[in-house]
Protein backbone atom coordinates (compact mmCIF):
# COMPACT_ATOMS: atom_id res chain seq x y z
CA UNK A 1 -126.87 19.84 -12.36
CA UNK A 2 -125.34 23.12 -12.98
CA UNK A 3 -122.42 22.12 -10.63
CA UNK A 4 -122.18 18.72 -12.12
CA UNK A 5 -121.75 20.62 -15.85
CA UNK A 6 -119.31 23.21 -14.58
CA UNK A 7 -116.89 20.06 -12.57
CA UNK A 8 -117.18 17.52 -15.70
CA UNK A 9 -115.78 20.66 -17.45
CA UNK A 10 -113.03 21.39 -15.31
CA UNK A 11 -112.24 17.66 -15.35
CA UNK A 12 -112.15 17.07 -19.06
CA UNK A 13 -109.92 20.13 -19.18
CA UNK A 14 -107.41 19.05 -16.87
CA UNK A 15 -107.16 15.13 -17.32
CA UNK A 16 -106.86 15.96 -21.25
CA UNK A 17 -104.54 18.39 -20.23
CA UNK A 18 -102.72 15.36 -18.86
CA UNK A 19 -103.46 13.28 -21.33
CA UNK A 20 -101.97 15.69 -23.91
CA UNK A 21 -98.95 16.33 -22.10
CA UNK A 22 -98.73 12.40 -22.26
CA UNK A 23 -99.00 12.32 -25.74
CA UNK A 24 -96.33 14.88 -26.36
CA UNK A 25 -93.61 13.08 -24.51
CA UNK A 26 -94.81 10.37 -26.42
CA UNK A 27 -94.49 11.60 -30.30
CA UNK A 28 -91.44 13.68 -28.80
CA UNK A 29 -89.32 10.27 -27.56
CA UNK A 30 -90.59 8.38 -30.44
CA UNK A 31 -88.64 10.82 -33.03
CA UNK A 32 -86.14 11.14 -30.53
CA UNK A 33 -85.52 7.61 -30.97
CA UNK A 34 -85.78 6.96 -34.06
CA UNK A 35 -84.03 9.93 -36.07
CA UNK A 36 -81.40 10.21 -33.22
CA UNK A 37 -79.50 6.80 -32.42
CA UNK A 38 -76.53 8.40 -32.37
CA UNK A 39 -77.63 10.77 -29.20
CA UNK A 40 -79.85 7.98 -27.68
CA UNK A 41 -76.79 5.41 -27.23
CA UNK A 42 -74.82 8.58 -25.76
CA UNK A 43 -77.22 8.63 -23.52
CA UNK A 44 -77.73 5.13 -22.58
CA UNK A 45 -73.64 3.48 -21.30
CA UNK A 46 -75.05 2.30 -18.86
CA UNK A 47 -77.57 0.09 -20.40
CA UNK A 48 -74.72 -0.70 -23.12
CA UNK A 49 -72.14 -1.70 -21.10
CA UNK A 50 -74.60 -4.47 -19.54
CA UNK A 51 -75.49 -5.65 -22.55
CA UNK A 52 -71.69 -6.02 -23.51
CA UNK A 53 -71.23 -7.84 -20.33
CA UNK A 54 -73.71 -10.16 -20.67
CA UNK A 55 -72.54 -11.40 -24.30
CA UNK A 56 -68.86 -10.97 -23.62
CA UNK A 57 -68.15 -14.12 -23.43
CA UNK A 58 -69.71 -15.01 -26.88
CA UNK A 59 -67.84 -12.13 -28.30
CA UNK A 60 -64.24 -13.17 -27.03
CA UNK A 61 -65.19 -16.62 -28.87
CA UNK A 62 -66.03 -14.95 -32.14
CA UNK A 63 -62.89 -13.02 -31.92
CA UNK A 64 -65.06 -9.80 -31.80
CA UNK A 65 -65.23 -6.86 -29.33
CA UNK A 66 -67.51 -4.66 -27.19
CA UNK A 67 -66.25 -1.63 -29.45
CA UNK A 68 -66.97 -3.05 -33.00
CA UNK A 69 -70.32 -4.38 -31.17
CA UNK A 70 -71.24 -0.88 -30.00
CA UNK A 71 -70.11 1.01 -32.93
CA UNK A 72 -72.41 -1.74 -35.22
CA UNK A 73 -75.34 -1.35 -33.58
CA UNK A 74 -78.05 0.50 -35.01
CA UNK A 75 -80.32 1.60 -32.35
CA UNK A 76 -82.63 2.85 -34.97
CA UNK A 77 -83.41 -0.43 -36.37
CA UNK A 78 -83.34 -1.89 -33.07
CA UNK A 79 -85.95 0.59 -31.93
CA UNK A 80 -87.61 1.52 -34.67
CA UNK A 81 -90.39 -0.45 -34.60
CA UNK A 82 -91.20 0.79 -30.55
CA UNK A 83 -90.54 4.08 -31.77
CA UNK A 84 -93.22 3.90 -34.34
CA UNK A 85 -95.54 2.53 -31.58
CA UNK A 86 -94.97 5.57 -29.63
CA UNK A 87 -95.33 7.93 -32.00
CA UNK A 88 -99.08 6.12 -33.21
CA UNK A 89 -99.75 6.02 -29.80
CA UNK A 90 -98.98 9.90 -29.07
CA UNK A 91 -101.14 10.77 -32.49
CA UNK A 92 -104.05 8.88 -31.55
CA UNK A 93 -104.01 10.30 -27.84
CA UNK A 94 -104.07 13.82 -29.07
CA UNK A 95 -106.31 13.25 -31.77
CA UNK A 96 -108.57 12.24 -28.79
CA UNK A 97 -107.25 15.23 -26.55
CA UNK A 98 -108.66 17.37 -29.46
CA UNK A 99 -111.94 15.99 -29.10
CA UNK A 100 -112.32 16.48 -25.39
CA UNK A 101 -110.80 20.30 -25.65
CA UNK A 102 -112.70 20.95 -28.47
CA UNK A 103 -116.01 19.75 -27.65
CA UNK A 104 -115.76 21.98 -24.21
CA UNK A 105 -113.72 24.98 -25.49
CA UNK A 106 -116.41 25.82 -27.93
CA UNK A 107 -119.03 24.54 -26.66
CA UNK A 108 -119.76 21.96 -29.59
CA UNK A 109 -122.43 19.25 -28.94
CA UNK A 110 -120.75 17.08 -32.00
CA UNK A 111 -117.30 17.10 -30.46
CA UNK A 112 -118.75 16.03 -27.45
CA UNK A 113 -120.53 13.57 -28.71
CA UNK A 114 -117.57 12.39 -30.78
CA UNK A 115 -115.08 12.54 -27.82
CA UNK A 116 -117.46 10.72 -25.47
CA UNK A 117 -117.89 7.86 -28.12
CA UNK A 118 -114.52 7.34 -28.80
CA UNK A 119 -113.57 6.97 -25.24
CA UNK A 120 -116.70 4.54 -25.24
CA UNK A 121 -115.16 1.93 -28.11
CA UNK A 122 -111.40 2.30 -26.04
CA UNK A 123 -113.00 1.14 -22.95
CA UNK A 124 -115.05 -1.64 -24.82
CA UNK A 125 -111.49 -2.15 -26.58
CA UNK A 126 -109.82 -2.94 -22.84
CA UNK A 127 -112.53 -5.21 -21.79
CA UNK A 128 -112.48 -7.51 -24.53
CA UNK A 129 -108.55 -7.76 -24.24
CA UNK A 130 -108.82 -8.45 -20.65
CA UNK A 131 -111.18 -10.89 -21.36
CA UNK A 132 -108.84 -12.70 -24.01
CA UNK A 133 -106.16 -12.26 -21.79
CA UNK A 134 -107.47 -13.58 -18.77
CA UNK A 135 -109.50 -16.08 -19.76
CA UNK A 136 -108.90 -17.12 -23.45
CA UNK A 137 -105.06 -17.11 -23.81
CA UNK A 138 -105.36 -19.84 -25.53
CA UNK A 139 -106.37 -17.41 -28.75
CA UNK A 140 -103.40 -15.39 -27.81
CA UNK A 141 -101.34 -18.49 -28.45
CA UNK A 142 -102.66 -19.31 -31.05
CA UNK A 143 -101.85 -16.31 -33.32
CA UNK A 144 -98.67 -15.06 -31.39
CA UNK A 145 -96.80 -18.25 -31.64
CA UNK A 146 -96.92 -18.60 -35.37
CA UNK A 147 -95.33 -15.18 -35.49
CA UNK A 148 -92.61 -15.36 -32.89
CA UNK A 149 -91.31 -19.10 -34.46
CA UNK A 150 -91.63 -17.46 -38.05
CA UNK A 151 -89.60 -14.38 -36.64
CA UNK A 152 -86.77 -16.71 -35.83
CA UNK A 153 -86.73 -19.68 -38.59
CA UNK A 154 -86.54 -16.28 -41.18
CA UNK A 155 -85.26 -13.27 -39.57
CA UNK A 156 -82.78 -14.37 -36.95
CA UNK A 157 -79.13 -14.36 -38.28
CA UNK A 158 -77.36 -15.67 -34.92
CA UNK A 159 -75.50 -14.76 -31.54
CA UNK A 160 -73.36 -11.61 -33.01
CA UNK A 161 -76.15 -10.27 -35.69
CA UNK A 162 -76.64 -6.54 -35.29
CA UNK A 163 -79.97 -6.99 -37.15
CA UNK A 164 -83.17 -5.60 -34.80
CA UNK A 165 -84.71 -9.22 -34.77
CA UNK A 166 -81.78 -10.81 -33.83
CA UNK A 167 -80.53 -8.26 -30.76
CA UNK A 168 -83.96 -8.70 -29.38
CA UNK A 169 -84.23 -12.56 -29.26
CA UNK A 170 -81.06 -12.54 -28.33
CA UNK A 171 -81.39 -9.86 -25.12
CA UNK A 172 -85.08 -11.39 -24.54
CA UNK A 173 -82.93 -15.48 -24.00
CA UNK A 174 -80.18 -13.34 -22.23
CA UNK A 175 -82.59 -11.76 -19.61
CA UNK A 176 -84.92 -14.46 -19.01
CA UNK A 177 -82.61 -17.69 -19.48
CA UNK A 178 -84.71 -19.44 -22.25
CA UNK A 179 -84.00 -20.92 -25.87
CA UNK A 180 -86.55 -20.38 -28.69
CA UNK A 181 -90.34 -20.08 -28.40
CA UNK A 182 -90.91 -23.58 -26.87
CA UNK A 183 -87.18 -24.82 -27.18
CA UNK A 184 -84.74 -25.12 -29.01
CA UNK A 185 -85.69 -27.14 -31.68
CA UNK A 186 -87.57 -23.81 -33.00
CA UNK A 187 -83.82 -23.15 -34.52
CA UNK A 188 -83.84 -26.58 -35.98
CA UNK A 189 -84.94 -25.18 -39.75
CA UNK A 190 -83.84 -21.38 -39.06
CA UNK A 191 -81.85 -19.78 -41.75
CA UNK A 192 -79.36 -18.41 -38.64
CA UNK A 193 -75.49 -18.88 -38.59
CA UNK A 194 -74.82 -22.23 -36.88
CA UNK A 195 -70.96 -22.17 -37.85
CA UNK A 196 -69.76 -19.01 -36.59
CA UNK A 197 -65.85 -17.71 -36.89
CA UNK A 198 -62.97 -17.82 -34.52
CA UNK A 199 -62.48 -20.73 -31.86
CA UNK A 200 -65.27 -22.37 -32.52
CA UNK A 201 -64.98 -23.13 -36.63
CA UNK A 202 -61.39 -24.11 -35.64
CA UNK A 203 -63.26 -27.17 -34.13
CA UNK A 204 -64.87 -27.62 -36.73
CA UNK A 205 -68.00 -27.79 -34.67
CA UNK A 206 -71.60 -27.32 -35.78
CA UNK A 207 -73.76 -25.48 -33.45
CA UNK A 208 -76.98 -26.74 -32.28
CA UNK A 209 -78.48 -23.61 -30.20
CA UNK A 210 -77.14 -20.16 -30.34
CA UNK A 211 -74.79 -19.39 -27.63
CA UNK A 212 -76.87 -17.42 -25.61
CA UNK A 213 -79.10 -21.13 -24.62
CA UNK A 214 -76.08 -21.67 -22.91
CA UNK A 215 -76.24 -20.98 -19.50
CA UNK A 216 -74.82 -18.14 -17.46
CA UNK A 217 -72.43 -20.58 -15.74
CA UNK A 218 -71.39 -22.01 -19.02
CA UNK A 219 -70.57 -18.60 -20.80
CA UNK A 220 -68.82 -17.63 -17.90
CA UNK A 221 -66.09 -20.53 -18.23
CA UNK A 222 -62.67 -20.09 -19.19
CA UNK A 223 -61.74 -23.23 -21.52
CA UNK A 224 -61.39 -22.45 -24.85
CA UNK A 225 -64.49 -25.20 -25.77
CA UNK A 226 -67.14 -23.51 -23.39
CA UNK A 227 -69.11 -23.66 -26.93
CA UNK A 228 -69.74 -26.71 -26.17
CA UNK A 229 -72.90 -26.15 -24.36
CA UNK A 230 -74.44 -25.54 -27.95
CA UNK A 231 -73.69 -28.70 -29.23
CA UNK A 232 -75.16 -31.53 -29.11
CA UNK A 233 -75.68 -33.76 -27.04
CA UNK A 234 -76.90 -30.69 -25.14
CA UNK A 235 -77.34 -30.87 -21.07
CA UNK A 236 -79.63 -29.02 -18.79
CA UNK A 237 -76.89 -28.12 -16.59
CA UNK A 238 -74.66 -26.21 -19.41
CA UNK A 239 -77.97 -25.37 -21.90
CA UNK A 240 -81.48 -23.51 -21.55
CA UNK A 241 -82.32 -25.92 -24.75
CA UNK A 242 -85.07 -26.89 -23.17
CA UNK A 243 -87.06 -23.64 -21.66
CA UNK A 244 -89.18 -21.75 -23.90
CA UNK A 245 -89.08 -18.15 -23.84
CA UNK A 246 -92.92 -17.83 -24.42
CA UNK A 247 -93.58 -19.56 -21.03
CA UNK A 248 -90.60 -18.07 -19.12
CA UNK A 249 -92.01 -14.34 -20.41
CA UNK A 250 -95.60 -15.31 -19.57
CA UNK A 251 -94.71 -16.31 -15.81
CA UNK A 252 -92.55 -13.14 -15.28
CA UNK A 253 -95.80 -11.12 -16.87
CA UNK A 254 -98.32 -12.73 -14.36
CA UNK A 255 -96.21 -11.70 -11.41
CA UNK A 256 -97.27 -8.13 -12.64
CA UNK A 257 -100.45 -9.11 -13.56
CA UNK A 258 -102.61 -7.43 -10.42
CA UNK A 259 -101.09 -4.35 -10.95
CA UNK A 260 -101.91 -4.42 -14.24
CA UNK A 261 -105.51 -5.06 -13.80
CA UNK A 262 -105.35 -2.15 -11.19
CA UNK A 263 -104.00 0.22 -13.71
CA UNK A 264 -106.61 -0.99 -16.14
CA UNK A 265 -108.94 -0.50 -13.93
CA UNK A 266 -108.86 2.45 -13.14
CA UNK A 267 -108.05 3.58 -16.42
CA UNK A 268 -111.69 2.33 -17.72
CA UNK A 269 -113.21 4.21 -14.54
CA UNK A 270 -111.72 7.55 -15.67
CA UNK A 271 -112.45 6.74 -19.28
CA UNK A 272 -116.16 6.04 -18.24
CA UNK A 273 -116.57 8.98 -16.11
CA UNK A 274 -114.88 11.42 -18.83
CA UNK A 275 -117.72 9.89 -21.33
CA UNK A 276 -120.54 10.20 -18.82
CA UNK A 277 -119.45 13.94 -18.40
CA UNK A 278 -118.93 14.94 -22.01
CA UNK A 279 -122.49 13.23 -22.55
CA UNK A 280 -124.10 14.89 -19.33
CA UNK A 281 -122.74 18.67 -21.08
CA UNK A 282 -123.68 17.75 -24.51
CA UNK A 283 -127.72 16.88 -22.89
CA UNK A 284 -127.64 20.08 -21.12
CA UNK A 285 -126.74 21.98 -24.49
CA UNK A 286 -129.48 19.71 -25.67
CA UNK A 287 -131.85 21.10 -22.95
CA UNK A 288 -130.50 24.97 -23.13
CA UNK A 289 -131.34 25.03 -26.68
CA UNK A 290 -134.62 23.79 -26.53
CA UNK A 291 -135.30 25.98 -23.97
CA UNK A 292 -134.10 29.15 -25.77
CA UNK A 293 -136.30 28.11 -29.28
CA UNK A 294 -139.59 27.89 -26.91
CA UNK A 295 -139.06 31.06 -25.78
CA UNK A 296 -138.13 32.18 -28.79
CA UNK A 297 -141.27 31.22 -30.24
CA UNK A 298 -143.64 32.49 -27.47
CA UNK A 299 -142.13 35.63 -27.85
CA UNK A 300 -142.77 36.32 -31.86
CA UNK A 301 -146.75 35.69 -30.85
């Protein structure tokens, strides 16, 4: 037992050692991103310079450029709300880490107790997710949905917004060749620029889809009415109008999905055994003092 006290210490120390060092990164990147933009998108031409490509097309038609583009985006709002998920995420983790260190560093049955509890409601906290996920995604649909349509019909402004909402949807129908949540029709009563500047309001064209349901092959054509591919009447060769982002997301998720269960896994093993060790100390304490007050007594008679 002795053994068993002295490795579940050594083990708390040095996975929340870990853990910690997790955390800092965490809070540290978070702030990183969002208080410095400016330094982030220094860092980061690569990852610019693709996204430029990829909308270039739609750029040349709005009489625009990958300079004004670059110089108008604000990473901050862009990031901001991941950053602020990072930097909860970092707090909580230490606030955890605290627990663990504290509990064995001084030897204190309630921070044990406290550290082994919370790691307790985490794990119960995975296992109801991967239930939900795995078996009831039906509830996940059911509340994300409403979200991601009401995200578009209020907050997307179009193909060339800077806005956060609008880069993302915009890089997310990019990347995985989609339109909308479930099509395009979720633009039908959007509040987004359909009549953009340039070539296109020369036509005196209306668009039906952003520019970025257009195919690759589309955006990539030379003509000077390549726009049409947002207009109706829209065709599946020329237009993504059709394919849902939701489902086309989902599918590239589930490729990923037995690795993710892995990493779950044994995540919620480590968690468990953590919490049986910080219990398994706390009992001994339990036992030690007990001990010590018998003798205690049997000595003053």
């Amino acid at each position: 037992m002795g053994f068993m006290k002295s490795c579940g210490r050594l083990v708390i120390y040095y996975i929340n050692g870990l853990f910690g060092l997790v955390a800092a990164v965490c809070l540290v990147g978070g702030m990183f991103v969002k208080f410095g933009s400016d330094d982030l998108k220094s860092l980061l031409p690569d990852l610019m310079r693709e996204l430029v490509r990829k909308i270039d097309p739609i750029l040349r038609a709005t009489h625009s450029s990958s300079e004004k583009f670059l110089n108008n985006l604000d990473l901050e709002k862009l990031l901001g709300n991941a950053a602020d998920v990072f930097i909860v995420f970092g707090a909580v983790l230490l606030f955890v880490v605290f627990w663990g260190c504290f509990g064995v560093s001084c030897k204190s049955k309630c921070g044990l107790y406290v550290y082994s509890c919370i790691l307790l409601l985490i794990l119960i906290g995975q296992i109801v997710c991967a239930i939900l996920i795995t078996k009831r995604r039906d509830l996940i649909d059911e509340n994300l949905k409403p979200q991601l349509r009401s995200s578009i019909k209020d907050l997307y402004q179009g193909d060339h917004a800077m806005d956060a909402i609008s880069v993302l949807w915009n890089a997310v129908m990019l990347k995985f060749s989609c339109c909308g949540v479930d099509s395009s029709q979720d633009f039908v009563s959007g509040k987004w620029n359909n009549t953009p500047i340039a070539e296109i309001i020369n036509a005196n064209k209306q668009l039906d889809t952003p520019l970025v349901c257009c195919t690759e092959a589309a955006r990539s054509k030379s003509a000077t009415n390549w726009w049409n591919c947002a207009i109706s009447t829209l065709n599946p060769s020329d237009s993504n109008y059709n394919k849902g982002c939701y489902g086309e997301v989902w599918q590239y998720l589930e490729h990923y999905i037995n690795i993710v269960v892995g990493c779950v896994g044994g995540l919620a093993a480590l968690e468990l055994l953590l919490a049986i060790f910080a219990i398994s100390i706390a009992r001994g304490m339990d036992k030690k003092n007990k001990v010590n007050s018998e003798k205690s007594g049997k000595g003053k008679r």
